[in-house]
Protein backbone atom coordinates (compact mmCIF):
# COMPACT_ATOMS: atom_id res chain seq x y z
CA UNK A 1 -58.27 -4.49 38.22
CA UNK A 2 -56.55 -1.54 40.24
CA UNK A 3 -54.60 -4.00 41.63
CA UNK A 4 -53.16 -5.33 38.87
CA UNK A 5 -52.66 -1.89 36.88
CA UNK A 6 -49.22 -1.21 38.78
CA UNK A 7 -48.12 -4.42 38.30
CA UNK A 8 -48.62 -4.01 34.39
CA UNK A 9 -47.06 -0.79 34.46
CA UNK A 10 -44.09 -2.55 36.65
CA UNK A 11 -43.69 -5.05 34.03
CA UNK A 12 -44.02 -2.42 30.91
CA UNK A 13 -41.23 -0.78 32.48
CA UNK A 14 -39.31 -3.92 32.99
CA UNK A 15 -39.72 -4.02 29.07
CA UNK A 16 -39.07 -0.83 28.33
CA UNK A 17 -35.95 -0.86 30.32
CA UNK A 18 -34.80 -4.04 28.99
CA UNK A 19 -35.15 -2.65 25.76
CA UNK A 20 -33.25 0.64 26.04
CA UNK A 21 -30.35 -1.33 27.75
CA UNK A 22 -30.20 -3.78 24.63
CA UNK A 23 -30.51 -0.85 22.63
CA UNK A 24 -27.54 1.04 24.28
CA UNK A 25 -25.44 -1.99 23.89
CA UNK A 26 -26.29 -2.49 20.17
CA UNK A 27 -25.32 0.73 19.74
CA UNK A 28 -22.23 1.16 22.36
CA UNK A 29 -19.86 0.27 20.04
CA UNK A 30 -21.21 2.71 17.18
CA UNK A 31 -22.05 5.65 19.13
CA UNK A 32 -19.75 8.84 18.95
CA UNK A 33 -18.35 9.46 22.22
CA UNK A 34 -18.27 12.98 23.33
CA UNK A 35 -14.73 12.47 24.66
CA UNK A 36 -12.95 11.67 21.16
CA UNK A 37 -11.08 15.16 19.88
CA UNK A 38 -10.03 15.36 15.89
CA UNK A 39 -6.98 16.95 15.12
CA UNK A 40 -7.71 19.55 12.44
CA UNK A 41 -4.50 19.52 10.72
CA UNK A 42 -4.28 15.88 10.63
CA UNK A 43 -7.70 14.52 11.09
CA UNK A 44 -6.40 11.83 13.40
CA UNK A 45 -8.89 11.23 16.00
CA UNK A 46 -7.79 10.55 19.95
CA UNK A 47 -9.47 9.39 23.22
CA UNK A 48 -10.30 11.42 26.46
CA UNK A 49 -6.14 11.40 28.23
CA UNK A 50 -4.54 10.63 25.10
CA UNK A 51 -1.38 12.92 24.15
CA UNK A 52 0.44 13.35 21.37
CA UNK A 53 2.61 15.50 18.93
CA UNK A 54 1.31 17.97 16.32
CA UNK A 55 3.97 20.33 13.76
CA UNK A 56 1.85 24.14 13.75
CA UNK A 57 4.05 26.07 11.56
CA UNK A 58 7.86 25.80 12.46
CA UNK A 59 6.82 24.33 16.03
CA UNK A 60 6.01 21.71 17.40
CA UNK A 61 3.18 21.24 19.94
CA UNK A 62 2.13 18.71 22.84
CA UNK A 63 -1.35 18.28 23.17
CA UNK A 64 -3.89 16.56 25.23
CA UNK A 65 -7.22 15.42 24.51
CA UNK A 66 -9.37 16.57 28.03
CA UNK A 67 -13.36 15.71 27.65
CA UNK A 68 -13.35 16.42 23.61
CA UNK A 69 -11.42 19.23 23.79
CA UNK A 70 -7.49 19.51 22.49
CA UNK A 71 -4.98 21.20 24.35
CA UNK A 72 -2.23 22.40 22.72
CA UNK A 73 1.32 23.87 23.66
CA UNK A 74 4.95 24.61 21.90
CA UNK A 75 7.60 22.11 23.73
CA UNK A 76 10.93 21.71 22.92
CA UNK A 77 12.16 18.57 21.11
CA UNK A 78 15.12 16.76 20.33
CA UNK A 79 15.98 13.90 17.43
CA UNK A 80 15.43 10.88 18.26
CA UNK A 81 17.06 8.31 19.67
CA UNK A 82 16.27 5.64 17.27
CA UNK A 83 14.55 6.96 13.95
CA UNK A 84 10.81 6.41 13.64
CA UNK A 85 10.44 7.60 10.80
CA UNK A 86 9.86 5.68 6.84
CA UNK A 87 11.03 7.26 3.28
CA UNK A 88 13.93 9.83 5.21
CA UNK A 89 11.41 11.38 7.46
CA UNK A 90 12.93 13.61 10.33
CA UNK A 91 12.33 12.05 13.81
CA UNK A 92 11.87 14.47 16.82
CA UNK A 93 11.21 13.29 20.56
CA UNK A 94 10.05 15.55 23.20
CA UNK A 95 12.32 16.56 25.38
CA UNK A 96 10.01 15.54 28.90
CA UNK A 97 8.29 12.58 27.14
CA UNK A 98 10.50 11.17 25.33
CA UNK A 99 8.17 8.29 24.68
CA UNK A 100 5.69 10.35 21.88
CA UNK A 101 7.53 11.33 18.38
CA UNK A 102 6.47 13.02 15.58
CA UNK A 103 7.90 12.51 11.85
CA UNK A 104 8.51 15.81 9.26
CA UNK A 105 7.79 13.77 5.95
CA UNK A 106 9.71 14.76 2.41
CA UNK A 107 6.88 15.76 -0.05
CA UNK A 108 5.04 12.65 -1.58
CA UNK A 109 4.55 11.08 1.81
CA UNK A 110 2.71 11.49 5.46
CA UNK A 111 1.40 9.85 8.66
CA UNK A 112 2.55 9.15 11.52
CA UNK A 113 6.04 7.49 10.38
CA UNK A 114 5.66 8.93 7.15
CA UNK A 115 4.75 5.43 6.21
CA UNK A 116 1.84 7.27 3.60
CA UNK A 117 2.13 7.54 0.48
CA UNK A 118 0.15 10.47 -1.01
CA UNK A 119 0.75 10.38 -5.04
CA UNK A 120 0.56 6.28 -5.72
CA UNK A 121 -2.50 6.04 -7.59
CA UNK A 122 -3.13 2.09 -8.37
CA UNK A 123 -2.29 -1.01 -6.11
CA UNK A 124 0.06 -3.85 -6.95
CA UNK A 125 -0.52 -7.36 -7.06
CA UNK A 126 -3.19 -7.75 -4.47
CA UNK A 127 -2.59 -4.53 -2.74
CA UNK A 128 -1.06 -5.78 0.59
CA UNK A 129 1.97 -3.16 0.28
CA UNK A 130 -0.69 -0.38 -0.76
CA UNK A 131 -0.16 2.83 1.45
CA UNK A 132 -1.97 5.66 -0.64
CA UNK A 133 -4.37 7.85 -0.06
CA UNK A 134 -7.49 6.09 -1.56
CA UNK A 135 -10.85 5.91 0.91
CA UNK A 136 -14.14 5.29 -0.72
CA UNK A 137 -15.52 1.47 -1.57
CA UNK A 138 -17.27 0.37 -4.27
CA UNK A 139 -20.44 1.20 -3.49
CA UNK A 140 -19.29 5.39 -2.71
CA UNK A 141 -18.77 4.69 0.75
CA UNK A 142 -16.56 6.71 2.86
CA UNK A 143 -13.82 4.47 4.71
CA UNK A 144 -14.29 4.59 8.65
CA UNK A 145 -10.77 5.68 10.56
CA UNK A 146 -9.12 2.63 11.42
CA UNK A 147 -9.03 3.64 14.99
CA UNK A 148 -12.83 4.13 15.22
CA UNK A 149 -14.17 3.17 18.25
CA UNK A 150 -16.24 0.75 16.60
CA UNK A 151 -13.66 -1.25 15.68
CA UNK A 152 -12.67 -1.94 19.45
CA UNK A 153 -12.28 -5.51 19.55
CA UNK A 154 -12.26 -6.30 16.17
CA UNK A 155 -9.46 -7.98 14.65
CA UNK A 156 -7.96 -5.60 12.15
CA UNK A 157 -7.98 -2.36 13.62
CA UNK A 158 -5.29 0.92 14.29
CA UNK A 159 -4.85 -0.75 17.90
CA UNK A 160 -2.97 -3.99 16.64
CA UNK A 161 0.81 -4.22 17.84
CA UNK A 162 1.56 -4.74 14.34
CA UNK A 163 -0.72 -2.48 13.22
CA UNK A 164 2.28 -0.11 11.33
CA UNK A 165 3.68 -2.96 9.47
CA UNK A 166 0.48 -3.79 7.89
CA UNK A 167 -0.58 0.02 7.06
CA UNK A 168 -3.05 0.70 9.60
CA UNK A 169 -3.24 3.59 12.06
CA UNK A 170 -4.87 7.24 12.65
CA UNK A 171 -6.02 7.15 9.31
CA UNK A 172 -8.90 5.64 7.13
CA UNK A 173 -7.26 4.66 3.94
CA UNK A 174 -8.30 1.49 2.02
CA UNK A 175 -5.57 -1.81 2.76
CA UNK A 176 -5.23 -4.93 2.58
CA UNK A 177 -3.74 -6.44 6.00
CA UNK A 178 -4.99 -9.87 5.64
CA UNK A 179 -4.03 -10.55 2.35
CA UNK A 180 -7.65 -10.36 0.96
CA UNK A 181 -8.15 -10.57 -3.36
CA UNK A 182 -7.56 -6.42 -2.76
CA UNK A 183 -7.35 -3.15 -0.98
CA UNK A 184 -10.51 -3.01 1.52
CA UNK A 185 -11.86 -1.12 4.70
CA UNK A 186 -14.91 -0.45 7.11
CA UNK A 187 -17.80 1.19 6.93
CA UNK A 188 -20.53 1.49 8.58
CA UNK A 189 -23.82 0.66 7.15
CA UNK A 190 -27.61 0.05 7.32
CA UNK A 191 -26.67 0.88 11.00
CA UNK A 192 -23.97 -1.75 11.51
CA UNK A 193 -20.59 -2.03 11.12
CA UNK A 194 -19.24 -3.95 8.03
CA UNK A 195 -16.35 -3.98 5.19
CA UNK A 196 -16.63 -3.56 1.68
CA UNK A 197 -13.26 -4.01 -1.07
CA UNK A 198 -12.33 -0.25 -2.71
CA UNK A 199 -12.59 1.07 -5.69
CA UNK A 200 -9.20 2.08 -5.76
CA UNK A 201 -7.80 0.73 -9.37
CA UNK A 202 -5.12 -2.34 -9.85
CA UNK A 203 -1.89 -0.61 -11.32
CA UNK A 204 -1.49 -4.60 -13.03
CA UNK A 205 -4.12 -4.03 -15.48
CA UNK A 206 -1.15 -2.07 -16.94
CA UNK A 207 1.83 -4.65 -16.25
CA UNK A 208 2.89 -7.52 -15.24
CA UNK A 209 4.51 -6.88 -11.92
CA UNK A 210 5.07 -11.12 -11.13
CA UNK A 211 8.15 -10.98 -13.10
CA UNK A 212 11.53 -8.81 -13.89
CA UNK A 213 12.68 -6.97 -17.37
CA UNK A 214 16.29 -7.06 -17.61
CA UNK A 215 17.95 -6.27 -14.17
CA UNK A 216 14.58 -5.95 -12.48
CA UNK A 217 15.69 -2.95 -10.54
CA UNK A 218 11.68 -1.81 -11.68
CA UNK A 219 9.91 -5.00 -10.27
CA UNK A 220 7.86 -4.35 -7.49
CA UNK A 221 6.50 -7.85 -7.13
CA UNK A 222 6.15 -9.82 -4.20
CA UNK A 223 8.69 -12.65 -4.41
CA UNK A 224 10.21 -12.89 -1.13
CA UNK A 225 12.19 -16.03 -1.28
CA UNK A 226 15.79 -16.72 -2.25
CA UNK A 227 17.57 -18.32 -4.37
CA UNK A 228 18.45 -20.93 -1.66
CA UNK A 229 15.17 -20.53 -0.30
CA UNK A 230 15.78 -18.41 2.38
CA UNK A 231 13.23 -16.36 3.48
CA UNK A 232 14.15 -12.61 3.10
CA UNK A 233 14.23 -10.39 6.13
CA UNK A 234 11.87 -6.99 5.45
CA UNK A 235 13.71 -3.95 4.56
CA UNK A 236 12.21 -2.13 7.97
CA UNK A 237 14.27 -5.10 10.18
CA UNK A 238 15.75 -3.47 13.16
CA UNK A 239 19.29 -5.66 12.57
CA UNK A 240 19.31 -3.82 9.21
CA UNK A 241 19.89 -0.34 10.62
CA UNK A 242 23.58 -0.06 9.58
CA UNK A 243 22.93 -1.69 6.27
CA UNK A 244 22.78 0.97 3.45
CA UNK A 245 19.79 -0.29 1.41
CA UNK A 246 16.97 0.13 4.36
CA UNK A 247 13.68 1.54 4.63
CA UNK A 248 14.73 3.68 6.37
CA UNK A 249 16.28 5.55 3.30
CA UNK A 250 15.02 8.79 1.99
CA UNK A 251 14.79 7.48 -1.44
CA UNK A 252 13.31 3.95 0.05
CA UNK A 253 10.20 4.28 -2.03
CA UNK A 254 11.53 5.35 -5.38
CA UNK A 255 13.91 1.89 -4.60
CA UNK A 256 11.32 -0.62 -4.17
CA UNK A 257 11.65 -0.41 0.09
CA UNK A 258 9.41 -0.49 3.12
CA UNK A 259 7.85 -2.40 5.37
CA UNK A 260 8.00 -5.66 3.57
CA UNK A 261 10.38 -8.47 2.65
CA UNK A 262 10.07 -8.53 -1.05
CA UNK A 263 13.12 -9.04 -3.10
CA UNK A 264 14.25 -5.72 -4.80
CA UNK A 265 17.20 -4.84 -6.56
CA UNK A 266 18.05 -0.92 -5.55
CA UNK A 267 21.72 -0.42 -6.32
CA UNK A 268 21.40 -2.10 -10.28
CA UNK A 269 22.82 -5.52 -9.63
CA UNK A 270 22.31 -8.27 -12.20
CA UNK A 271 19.02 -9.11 -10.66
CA UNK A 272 16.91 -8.77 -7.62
CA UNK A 273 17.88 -10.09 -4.07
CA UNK A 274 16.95 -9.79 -0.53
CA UNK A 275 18.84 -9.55 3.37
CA UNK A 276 18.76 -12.92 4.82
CA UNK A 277 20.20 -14.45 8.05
CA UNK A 278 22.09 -17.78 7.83
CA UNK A 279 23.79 -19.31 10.83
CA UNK A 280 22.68 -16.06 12.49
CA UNK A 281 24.86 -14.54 10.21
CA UNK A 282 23.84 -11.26 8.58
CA UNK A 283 24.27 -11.83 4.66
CA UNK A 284 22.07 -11.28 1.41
CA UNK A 285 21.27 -13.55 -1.50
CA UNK A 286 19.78 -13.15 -4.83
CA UNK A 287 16.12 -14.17 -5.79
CA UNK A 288 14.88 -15.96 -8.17
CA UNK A 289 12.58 -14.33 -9.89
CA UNK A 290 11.09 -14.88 -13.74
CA UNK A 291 12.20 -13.03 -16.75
CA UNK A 292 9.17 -11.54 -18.37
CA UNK A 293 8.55 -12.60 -21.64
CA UNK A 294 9.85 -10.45 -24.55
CA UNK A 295 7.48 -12.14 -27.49
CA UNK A 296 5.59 -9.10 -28.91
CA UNK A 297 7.20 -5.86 -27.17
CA UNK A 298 9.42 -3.25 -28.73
CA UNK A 299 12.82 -3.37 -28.24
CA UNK A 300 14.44 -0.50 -26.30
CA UNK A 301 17.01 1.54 -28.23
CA UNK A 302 19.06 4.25 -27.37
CA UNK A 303 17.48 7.15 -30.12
CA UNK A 304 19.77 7.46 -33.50
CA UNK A 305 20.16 11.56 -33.81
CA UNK A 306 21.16 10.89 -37.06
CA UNK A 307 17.90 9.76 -38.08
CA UNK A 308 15.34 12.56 -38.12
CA UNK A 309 13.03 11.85 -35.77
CA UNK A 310 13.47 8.34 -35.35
CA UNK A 311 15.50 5.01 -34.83
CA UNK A 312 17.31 2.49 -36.51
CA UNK A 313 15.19 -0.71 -37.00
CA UNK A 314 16.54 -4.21 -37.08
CA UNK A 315 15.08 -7.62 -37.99
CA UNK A 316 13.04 -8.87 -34.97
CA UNK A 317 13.06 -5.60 -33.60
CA UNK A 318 9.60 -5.65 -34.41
CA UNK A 319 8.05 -9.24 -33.57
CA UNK A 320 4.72 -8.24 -34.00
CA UNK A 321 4.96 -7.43 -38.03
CA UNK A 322 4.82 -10.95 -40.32
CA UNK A 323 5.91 -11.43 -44.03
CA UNK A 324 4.05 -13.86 -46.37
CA UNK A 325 5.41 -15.87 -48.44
CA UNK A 326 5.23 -17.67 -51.27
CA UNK A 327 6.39 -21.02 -53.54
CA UNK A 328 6.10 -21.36 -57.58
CA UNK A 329 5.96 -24.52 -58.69
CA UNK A 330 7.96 -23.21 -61.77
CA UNK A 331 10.05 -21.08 -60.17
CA UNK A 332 12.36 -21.87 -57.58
CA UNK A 333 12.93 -20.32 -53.84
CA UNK A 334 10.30 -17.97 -51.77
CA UNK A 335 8.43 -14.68 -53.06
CA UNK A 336 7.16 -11.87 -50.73
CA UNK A 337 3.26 -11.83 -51.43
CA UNK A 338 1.89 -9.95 -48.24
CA UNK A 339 3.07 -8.26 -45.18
CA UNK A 340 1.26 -8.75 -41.66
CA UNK A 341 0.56 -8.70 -37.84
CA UNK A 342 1.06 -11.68 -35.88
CA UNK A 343 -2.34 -11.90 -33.73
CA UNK A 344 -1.84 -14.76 -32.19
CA UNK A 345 1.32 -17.54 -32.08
CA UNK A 346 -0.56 -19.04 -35.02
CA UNK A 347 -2.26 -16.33 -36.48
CA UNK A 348 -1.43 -13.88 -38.92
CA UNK A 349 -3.88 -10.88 -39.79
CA UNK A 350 -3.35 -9.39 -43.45
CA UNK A 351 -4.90 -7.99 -46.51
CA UNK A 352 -8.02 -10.08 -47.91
CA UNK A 353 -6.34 -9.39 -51.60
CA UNK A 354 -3.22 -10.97 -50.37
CA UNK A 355 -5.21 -14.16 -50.82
């Protein structure tokens, strides 16, 4: 029996070890690490040796991140050589590492290319060009930062090459980067890591954003296809630097522009359109996307002054409103009996005395 007692403690220990390494490893991915530091202006989070640029008042600041600690020191900077920065942001380099920038974003917008935007409220369509501020799921979940350390490996994640084209980064704001029913993110859970869609409301409950009124220089759709059926080139596209309608404009949002290749129409041309290359030739082409149907809406007037307080109305101005009317066997033509509203395209909704 004393013989055997070591070897059962040998073998316990065997267990127990086994155990806390299958433990740590469940847990590797999940586990804080004591070398991360948070940037308190920013909250972006960075790994032990990682450096980067911070604005503290009217300077700007190289820092370090050294065993969970941040560093921090004024530098001098210069603009850049090529701009960085989305929606007219203000691109600095520093001047002895040239290779981190920072961007100074116009009010409305933020992150690291100023590629945020902070005052949308809604997503269109199925979210995929969504870049507000929104970060809880449905279930009141706080978002994880999409450069967790959890998400290591995974395949959508603030470490992807293309990461800044489909809205990801320092940051833990709900998107959509695989073109998923709407805006989504991670979480972590019941002690795993998972995803869950956000709660962040669909701006097409409103309107129909599939298809253009008038000009369309308000449709923010997603048609991305010409009228030839070119494919159009996204508004970010480095051979598009010269061009004047970028999105690299200040006004780019306002206009429809970023980091996609939806047709737009920002300088009020008869419809939308899109840059395309043919032949390797640089050109644009218009798009062909639907008129939305007028059956049922207002019609837009310029206001009458002249009338007190409102406008002049014309017939079919107001499609909506029916008349009902009648036939005499004794006396000829049609008589006004009832007016309406047209419910339906076959249904009329009026006074029960009218019949």
């Amino acid at each position: 029996m004393e013989g055997k007692l070591p070897c059962l403690l040998v073998l316990v220990g065997a267990i127990m070890t086994a155990q806390c390494q299958g433990l740590h490893m469940r847990f590797k991915r999940g586990a804080r690490s004591r070398a991360i530091c948070t940037d308190n202006s920013s909250a972006e989070i960075y790994q032990h040796r990682d450096t980067w640029l911070r604005l503290s008042g009217s300077r700007i600041e190289y820092c370090s991140c050294d065993s969970g600690r941040s560093r921090c020191h004024t530098v001098p900077v210069r603009a850049c050589t090529r701009n960085k920065c989305y929606n007219g942001g203000q691109c600095s380099q520093a001047y002895y590492s040239p290779q981190l920038f920072i961007c100074q974003c116009y009010q409305g917008f933020s992150g690291k290319q100023c590629e945020i935007d902070t005052e949308v409220k809604c997503y269109k369509d199925t979210g995929v060009t969504y870049r507000g501020t929104w970060s809880m799921t449905e279930s009141g979940t706080e978002c994880l930062n999409w450069n967790s350390n959890g998400l290591v490996g995974w395949m959508y994640s603030g470490q992807r090459q293309d990461a800044a084209e489909l809205g990801l980064g320092n940051h833990n704001y709900c998107r959509n980067p695989d073109e998923d029913s709407r805006p989504w993110c991670y979480i972590y859970k019941g002690g795993r890591y998972t995803w869950e869609h956000c709660s962040v409301p669909s701006c097409s409950k409103v309107r129909n954003i599939n298809c253009r009124s008038g000009r369309g220089t308000d449709y923010r759709g997603s048609h991305s296809v010409t009228s030839s059926g070119a494919t159009c080139l996204k508004w970010n596209s480095r051979i598009l630097v010269n061009k004047l309608y970028t999105a690299w404009r200040r006004d780019a949002y306002q206009l429809g522009l970023g980091s996609h290749n939806f047709c737009r129409n920002p300088d009020n041309d008869s419809k939308p359109w899109c840059h395309v290359l043919k032949g390797n030739q640089l050109t644009w082409e218009y798009c062909n996307v639907p008129t939305c149907s007028t059956c049922g809406l207002r019609q837009r007037r310029v206001r009458q002054h002249r009338i007190k307080g409102g406008s002049y109305a014309d017939i079919a101005a107001h499609p909506w409103q029916a008349a009902i009317f009648v036939k005499y066997h004794r006396v000829p033509g049609e008589h006004f009996l009832c007016g309406g509203i047209l419910i339906s395209s076959c249904w009329v909704l009026s006074a029960a005395h009218c019949f």
